[in-house]
Protein backbone atom coordinates (compact mmCIF):
# COMPACT_ATOMS: atom_id res chain seq x y z
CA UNK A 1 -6.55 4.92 -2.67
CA UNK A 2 -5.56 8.21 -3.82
CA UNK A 3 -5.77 10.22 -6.99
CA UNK A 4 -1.99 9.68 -7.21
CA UNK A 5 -1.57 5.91 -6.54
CA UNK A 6 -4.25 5.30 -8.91
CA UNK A 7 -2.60 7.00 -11.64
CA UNK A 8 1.10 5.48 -11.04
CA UNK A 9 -0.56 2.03 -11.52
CA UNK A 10 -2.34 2.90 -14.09
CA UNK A 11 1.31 3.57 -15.31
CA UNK A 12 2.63 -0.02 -14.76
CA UNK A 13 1.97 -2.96 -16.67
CA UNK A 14 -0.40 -4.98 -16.11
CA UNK A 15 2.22 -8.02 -16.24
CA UNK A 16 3.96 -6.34 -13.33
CA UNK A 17 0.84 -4.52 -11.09
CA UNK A 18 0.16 -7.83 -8.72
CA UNK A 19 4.22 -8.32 -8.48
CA UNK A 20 4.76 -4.62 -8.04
CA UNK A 21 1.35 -4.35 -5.62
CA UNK A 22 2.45 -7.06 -3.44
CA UNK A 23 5.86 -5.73 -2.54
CA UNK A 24 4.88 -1.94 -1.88
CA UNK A 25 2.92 -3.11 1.02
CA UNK A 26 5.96 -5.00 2.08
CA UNK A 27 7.49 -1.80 2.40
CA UNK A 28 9.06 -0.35 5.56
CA UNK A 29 9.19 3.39 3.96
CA UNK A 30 9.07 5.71 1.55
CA UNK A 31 12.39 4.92 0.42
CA UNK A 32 11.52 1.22 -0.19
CA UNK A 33 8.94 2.07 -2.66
CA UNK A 34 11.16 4.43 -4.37
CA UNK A 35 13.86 1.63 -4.71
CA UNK A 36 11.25 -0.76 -5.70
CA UNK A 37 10.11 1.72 -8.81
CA UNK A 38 14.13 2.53 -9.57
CA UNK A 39 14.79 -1.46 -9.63
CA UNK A 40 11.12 -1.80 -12.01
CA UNK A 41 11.86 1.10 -14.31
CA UNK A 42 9.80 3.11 -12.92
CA UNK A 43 9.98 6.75 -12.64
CA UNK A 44 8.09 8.65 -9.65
CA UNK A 45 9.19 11.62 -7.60
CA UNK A 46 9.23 11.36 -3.43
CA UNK A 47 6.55 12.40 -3.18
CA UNK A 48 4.42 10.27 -5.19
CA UNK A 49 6.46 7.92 -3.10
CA UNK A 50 5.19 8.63 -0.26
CA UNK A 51 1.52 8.59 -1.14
CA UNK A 52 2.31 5.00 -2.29
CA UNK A 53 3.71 4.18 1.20
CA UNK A 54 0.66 5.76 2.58
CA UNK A 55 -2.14 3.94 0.85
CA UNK A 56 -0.49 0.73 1.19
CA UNK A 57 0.20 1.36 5.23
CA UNK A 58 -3.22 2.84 5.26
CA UNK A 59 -4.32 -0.78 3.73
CA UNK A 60 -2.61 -2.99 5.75
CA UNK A 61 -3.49 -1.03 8.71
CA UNK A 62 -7.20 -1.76 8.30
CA UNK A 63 -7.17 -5.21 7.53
CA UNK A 64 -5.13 -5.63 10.60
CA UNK A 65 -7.63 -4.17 12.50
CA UNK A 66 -10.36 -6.49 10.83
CA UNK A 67 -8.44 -9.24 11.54
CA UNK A 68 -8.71 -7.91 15.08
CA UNK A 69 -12.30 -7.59 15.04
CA UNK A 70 -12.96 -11.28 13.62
CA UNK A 71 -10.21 -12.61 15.83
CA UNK A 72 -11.63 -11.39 18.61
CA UNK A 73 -9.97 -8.52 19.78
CA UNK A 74 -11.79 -5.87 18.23
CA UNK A 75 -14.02 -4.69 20.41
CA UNK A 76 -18.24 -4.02 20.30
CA UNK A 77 -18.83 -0.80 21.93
CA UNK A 78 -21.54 -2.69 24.10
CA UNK A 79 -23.59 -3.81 22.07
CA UNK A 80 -22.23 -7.59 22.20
């Protein structure tokens, strides 16, 4: 994760983080995660925003594609 993301959860309490974690990488956009942060008392600009939307997209993007690869649909450049 980013210098940013790390340093907004470093922000939240630790009561909150796995709550708070779980439902940014619901997110759809940018605007979810601001909403989500309005509705927690939380107060972070668009753009940190949108580096929160990107980490946890980024995240979810790559253990889709692990689930891929152990699923069987990832592929081994040959060397199967």
């Amino acid at each position: 994760m980013n210098k940013t993301v790390v340093e907004l959860m470093k922000k939240i309490p630790k009561d909150k983080l796995k709550e708070l974690t779980a439902a940014a990488s619901k997110a759809a956009n940018k605007d979810d995660i601001l909403a989500l942060a309005k509705n927690s008392g939380i107060d972070i600009s668009s753009e940190e925003a949108e580096a929160v939307f990107a980490a946890f997209s980024e995240e979810a993007s790559v253990k889709g594609e692990d689930l891929d690869a152990v699923s069987g649909g990832g592929s081994c450049d040959g060397e199967c």
